[in-house]
PDB file of N, CA and C in Angstrom:
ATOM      1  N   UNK A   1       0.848  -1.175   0.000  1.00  0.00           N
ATOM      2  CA  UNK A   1       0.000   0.000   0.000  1.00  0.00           C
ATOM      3  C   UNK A   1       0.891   1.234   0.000  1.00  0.00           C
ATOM      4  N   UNK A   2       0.587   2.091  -1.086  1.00  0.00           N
ATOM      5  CA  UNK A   2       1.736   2.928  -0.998  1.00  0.00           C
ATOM      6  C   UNK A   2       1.472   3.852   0.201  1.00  0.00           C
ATOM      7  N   UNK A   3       0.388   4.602   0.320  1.00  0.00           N
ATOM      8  CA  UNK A   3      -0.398   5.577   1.583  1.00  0.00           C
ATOM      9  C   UNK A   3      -1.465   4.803   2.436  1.00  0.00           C
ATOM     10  N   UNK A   4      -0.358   4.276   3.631  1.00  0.00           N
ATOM     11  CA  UNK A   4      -0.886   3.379   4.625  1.00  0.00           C
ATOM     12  C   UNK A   4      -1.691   4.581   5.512  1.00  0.00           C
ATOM     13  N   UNK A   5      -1.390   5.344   5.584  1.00  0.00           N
ATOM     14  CA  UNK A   5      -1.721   5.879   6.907  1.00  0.00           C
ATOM     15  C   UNK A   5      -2.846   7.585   6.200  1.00  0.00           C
ATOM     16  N   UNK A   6      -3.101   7.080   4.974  1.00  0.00           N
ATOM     17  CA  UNK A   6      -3.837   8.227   4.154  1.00  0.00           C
ATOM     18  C   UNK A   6      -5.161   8.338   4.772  1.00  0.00           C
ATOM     19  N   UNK A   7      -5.481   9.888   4.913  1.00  0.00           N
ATOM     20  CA  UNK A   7      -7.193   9.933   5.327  1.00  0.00           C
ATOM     21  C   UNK A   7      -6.733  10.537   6.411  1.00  0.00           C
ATOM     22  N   UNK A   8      -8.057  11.747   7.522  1.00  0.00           N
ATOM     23  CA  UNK A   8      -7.676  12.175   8.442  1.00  0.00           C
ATOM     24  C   UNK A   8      -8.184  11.335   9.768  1.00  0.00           C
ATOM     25  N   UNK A   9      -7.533  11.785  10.693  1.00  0.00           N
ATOM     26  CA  UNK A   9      -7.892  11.117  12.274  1.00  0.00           C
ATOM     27  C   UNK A   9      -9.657  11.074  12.191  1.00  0.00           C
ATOM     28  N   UNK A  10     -10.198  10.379  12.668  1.00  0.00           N
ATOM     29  CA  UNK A  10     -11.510  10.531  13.428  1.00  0.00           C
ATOM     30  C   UNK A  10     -11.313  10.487  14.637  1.00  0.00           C
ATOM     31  N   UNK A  11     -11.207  11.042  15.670  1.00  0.00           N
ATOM     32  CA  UNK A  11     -11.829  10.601  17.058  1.00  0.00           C
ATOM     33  C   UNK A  11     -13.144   9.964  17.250  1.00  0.00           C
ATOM     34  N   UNK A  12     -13.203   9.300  18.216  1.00  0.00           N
ATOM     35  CA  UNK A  12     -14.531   8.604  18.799  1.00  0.00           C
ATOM     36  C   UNK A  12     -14.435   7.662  20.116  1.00  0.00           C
ATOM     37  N   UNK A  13     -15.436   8.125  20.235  1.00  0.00           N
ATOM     38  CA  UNK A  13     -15.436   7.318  21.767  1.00  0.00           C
ATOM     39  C   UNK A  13     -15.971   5.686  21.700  1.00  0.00           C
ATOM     40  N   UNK A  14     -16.076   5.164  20.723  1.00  0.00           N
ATOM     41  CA  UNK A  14     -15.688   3.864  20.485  1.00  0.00           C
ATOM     42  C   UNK A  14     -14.827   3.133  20.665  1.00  0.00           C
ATOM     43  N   UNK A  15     -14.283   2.452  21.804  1.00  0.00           N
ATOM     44  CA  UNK A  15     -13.011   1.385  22.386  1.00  0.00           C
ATOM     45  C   UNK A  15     -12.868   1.194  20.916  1.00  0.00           C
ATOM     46  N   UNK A  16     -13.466   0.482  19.981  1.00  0.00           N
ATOM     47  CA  UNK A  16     -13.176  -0.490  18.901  1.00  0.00           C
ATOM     48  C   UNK A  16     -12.878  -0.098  17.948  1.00  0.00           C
ATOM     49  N   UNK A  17     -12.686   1.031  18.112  1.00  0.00           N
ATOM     50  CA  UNK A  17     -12.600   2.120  16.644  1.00  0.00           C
ATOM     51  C   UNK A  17     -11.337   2.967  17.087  1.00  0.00           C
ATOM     52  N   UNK A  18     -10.541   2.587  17.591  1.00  0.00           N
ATOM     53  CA  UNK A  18      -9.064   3.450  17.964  1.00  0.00           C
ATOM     54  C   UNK A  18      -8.451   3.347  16.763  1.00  0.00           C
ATOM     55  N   UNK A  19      -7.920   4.468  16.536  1.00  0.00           N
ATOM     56  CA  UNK A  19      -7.336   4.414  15.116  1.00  0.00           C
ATOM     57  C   UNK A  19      -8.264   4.901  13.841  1.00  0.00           C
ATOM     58  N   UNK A  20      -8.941   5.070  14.091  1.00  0.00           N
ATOM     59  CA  UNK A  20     -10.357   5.129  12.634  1.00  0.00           C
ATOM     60  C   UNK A  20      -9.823   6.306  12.086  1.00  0.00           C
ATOM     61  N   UNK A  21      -9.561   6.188  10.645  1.00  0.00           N
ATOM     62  CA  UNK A  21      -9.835   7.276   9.670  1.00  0.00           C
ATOM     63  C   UNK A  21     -10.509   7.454   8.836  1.00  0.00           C
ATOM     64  N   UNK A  22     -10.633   8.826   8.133  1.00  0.00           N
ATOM     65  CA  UNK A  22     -11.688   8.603   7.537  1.00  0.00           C
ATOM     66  C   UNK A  22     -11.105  10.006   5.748  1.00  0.00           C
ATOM     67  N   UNK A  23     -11.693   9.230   5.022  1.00  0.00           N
ATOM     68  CA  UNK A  23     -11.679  10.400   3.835  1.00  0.00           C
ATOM     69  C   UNK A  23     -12.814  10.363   2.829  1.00  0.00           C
ATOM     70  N   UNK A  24     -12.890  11.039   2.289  1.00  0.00           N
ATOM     71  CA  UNK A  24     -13.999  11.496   1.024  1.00  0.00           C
ATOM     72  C   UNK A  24     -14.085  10.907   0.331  1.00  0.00           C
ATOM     73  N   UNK A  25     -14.764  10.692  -0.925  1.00  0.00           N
ATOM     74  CA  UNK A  25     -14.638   9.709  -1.794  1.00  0.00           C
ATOM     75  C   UNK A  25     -14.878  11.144  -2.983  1.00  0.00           C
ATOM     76  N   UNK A  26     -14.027  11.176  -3.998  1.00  0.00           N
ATOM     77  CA  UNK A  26     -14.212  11.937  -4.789  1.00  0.00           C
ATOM     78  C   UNK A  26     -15.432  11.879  -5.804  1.00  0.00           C
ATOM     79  N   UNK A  27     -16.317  13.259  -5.950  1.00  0.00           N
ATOM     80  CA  UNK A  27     -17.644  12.431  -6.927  1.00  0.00           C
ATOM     81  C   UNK A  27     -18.801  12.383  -5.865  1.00  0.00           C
ATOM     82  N   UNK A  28     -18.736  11.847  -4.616  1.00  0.00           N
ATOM     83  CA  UNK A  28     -19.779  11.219  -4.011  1.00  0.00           C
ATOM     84  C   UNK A  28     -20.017  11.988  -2.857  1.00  0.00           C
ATOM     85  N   UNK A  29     -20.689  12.329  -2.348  1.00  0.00           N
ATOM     86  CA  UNK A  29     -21.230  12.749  -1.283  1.00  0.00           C
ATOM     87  C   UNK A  29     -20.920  11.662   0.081  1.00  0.00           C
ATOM     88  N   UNK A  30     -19.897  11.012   0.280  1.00  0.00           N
ATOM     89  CA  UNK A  30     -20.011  10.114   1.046  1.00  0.00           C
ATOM     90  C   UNK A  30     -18.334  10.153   1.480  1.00  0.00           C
ATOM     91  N   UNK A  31     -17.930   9.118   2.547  1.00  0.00           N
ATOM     92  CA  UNK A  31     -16.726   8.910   3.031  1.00  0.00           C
ATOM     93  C   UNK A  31     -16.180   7.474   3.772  1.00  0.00           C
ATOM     94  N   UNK A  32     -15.081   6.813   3.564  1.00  0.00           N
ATOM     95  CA  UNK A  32     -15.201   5.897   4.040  1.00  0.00           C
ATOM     96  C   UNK A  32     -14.364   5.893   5.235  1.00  0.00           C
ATOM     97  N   UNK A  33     -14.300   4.684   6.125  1.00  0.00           N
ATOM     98  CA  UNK A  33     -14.133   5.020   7.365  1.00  0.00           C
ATOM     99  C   UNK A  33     -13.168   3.821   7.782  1.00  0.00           C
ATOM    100  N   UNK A  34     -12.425   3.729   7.698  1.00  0.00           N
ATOM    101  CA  UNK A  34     -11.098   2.374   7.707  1.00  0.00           C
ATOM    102  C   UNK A  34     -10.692   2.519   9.084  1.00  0.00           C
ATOM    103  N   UNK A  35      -9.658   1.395   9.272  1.00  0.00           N
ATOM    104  CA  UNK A  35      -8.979   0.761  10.329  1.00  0.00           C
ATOM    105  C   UNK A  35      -7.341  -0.154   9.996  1.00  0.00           C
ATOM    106  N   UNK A  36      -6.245   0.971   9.910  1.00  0.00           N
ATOM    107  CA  UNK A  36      -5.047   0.169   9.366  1.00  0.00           C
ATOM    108  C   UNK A  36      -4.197  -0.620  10.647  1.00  0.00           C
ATOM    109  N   UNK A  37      -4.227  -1.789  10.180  1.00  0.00           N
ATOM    110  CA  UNK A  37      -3.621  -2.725  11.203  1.00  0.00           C
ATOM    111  C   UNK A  37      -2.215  -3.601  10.815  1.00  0.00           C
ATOM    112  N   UNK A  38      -1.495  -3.819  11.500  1.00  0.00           N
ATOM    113  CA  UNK A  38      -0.164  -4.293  10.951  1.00  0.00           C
ATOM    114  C   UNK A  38      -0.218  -5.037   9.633  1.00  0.00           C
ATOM    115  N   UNK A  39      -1.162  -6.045   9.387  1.00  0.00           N
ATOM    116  CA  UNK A  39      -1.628  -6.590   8.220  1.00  0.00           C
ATOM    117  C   UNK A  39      -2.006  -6.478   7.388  1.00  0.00           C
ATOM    118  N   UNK A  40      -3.314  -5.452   7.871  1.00  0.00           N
ATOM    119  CA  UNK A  40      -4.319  -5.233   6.538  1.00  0.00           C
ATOM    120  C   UNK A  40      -5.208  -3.928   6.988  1.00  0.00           C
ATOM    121  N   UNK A  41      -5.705  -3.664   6.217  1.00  0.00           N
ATOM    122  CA  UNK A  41      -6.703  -1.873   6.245  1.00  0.00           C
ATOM    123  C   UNK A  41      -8.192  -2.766   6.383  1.00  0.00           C
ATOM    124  N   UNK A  42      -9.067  -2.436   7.366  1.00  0.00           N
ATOM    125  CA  UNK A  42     -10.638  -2.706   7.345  1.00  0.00           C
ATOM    126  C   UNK A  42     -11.082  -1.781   6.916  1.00  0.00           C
ATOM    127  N   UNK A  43     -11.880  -1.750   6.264  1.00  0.00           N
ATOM    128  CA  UNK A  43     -12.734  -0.925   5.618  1.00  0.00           C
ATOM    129  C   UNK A  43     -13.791  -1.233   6.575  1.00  0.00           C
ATOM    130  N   UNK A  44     -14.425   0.017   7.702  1.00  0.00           N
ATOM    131  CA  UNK A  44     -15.588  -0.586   8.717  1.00  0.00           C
ATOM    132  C   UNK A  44     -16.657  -0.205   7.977  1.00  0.00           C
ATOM    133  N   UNK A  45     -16.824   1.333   7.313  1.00  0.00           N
ATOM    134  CA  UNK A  45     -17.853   1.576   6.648  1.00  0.00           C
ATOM    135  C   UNK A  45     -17.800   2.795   5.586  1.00  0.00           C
ATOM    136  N   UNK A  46     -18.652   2.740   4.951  1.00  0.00           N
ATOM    137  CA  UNK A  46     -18.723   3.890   3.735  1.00  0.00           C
ATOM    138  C   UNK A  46     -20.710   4.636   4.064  1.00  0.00           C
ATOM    139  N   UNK A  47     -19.940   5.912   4.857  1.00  0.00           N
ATOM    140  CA  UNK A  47     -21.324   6.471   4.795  1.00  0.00           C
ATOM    141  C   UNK A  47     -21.479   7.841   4.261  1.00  0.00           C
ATOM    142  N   UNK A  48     -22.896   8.057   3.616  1.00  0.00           N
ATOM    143  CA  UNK A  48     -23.226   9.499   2.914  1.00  0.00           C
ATOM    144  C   UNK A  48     -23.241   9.997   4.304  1.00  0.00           C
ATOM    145  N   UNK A  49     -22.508  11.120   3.392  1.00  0.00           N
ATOM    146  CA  UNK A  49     -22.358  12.505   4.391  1.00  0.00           C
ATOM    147  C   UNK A  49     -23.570  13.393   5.315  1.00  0.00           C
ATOM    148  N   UNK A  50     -24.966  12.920   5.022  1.00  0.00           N
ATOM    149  CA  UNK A  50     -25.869  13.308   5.559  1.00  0.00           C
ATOM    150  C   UNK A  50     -26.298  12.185   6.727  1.00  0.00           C
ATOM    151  N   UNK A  51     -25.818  11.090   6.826  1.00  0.00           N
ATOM    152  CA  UNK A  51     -26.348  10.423   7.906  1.00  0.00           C
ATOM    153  C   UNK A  51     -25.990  10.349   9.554  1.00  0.00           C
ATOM    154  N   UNK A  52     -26.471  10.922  10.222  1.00  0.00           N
ATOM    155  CA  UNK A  52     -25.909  11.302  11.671  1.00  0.00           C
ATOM    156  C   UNK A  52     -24.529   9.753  12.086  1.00  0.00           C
ATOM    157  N   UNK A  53     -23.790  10.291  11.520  1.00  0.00           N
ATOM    158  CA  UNK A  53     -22.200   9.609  11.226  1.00  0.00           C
ATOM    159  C   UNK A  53     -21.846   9.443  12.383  1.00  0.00           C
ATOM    160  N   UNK A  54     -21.981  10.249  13.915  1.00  0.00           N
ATOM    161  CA  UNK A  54     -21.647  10.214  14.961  1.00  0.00           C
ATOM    162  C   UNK A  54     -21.893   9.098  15.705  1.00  0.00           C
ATOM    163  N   UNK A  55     -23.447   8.866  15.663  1.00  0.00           N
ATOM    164  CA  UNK A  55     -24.445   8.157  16.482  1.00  0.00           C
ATOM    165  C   UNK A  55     -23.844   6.756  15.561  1.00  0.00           C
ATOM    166  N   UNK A  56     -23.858   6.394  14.373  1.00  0.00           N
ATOM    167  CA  UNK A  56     -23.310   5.193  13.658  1.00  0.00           C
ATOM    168  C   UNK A  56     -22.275   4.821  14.012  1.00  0.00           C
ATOM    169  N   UNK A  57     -21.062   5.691  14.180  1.00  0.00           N
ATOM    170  CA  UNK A  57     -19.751   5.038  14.674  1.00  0.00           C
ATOM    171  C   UNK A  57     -19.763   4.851  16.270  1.00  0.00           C
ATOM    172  N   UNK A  58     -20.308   5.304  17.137  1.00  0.00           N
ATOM    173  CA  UNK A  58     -20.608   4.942  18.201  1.00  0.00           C
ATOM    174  C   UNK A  58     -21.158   3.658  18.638  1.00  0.00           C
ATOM    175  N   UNK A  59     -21.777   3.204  17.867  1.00  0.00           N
ATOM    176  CA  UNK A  59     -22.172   2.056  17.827  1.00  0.00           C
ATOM    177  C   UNK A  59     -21.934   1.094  17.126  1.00  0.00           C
ATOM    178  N   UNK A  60     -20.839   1.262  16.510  1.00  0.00           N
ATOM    179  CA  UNK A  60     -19.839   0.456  15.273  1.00  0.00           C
ATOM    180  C   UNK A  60     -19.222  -0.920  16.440  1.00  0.00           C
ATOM    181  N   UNK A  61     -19.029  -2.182  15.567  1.00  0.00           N
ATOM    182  CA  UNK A  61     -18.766  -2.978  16.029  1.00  0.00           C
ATOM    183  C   UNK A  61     -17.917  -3.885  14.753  1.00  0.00           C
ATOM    184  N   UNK A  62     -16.308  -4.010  15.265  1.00  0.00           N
ATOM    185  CA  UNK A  62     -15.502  -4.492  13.871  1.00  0.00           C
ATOM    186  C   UNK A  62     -15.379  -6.141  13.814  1.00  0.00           C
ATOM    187  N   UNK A  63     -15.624  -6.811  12.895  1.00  0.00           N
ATOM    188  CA  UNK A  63     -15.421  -8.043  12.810  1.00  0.00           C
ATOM    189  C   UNK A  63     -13.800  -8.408  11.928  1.00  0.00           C
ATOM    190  N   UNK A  64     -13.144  -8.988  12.579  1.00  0.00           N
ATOM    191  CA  UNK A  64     -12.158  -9.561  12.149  1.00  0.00           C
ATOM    192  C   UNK A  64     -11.952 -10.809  11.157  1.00  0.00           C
ATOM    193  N   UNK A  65     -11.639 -10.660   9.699  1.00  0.00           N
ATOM    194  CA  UNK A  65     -12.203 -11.601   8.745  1.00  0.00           C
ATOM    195  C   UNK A  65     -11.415 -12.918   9.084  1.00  0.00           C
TER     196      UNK A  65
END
Protein backbone atom coordinates (compact mmCIF):
# COMPACT_ATOMS: atom_id res chain seq x y z
CA UNK A 1 0.00 0.00 0.00
CA UNK A 2 1.74 2.93 -1.00
CA UNK A 3 -0.40 5.58 1.58
CA UNK A 4 -0.89 3.38 4.62
CA UNK A 5 -1.72 5.88 6.91
CA UNK A 6 -3.84 8.23 4.15
CA UNK A 7 -7.19 9.93 5.33
CA UNK A 8 -7.68 12.18 8.44
CA UNK A 9 -7.89 11.12 12.27
CA UNK A 10 -11.51 10.53 13.43
CA UNK A 11 -11.83 10.60 17.06
CA UNK A 12 -14.53 8.60 18.80
CA UNK A 13 -15.44 7.32 21.77
CA UNK A 14 -15.69 3.86 20.48
CA UNK A 15 -13.01 1.38 22.39
CA UNK A 16 -13.18 -0.49 18.90
CA UNK A 17 -12.60 2.12 16.64
CA UNK A 18 -9.06 3.45 17.96
CA UNK A 19 -7.34 4.41 15.12
CA UNK A 20 -10.36 5.13 12.63
CA UNK A 21 -9.83 7.28 9.67
CA UNK A 22 -11.69 8.60 7.54
CA UNK A 23 -11.68 10.40 3.84
CA UNK A 24 -14.00 11.50 1.02
CA UNK A 25 -14.64 9.71 -1.79
CA UNK A 26 -14.21 11.94 -4.79
CA UNK A 27 -17.64 12.43 -6.93
CA UNK A 28 -19.78 11.22 -4.01
CA UNK A 29 -21.23 12.75 -1.28
CA UNK A 30 -20.01 10.11 1.05
CA UNK A 31 -16.73 8.91 3.03
CA UNK A 32 -15.20 5.90 4.04
CA UNK A 33 -14.13 5.02 7.36
CA UNK A 34 -11.10 2.37 7.71
CA UNK A 35 -8.98 0.76 10.33
CA UNK A 36 -5.05 0.17 9.37
CA UNK A 37 -3.62 -2.73 11.20
CA UNK A 38 -0.16 -4.29 10.95
CA UNK A 39 -1.63 -6.59 8.22
CA UNK A 40 -4.32 -5.23 6.54
CA UNK A 41 -6.70 -1.87 6.24
CA UNK A 42 -10.64 -2.71 7.34
CA UNK A 43 -12.73 -0.92 5.62
CA UNK A 44 -15.59 -0.59 8.72
CA UNK A 45 -17.85 1.58 6.65
CA UNK A 46 -18.72 3.89 3.73
CA UNK A 47 -21.32 6.47 4.79
CA UNK A 48 -23.23 9.50 2.91
CA UNK A 49 -22.36 12.51 4.39
CA UNK A 50 -25.87 13.31 5.56
CA UNK A 51 -26.35 10.42 7.91
CA UNK A 52 -25.91 11.30 11.67
CA UNK A 53 -22.20 9.61 11.23
CA UNK A 54 -21.65 10.21 14.96
CA UNK A 55 -24.44 8.16 16.48
CA UNK A 56 -23.31 5.19 13.66
CA UNK A 57 -19.75 5.04 14.67
CA UNK A 58 -20.61 4.94 18.20
CA UNK A 59 -22.17 2.06 17.83
CA UNK A 60 -19.84 0.46 15.27
CA UNK A 61 -18.77 -2.98 16.03
CA UNK A 62 -15.50 -4.49 13.87
CA UNK A 63 -15.42 -8.04 12.81
CA UNK A 64 -12.16 -9.56 12.15
CA UNK A 65 -12.20 -11.60 8.74
Amino acid sequence: MQLPAAGAPRSTGNPALAGLRTWPVKGFDCRVYDLMGPERLTVVRILHDKRDVAAIIAEQQVDEP
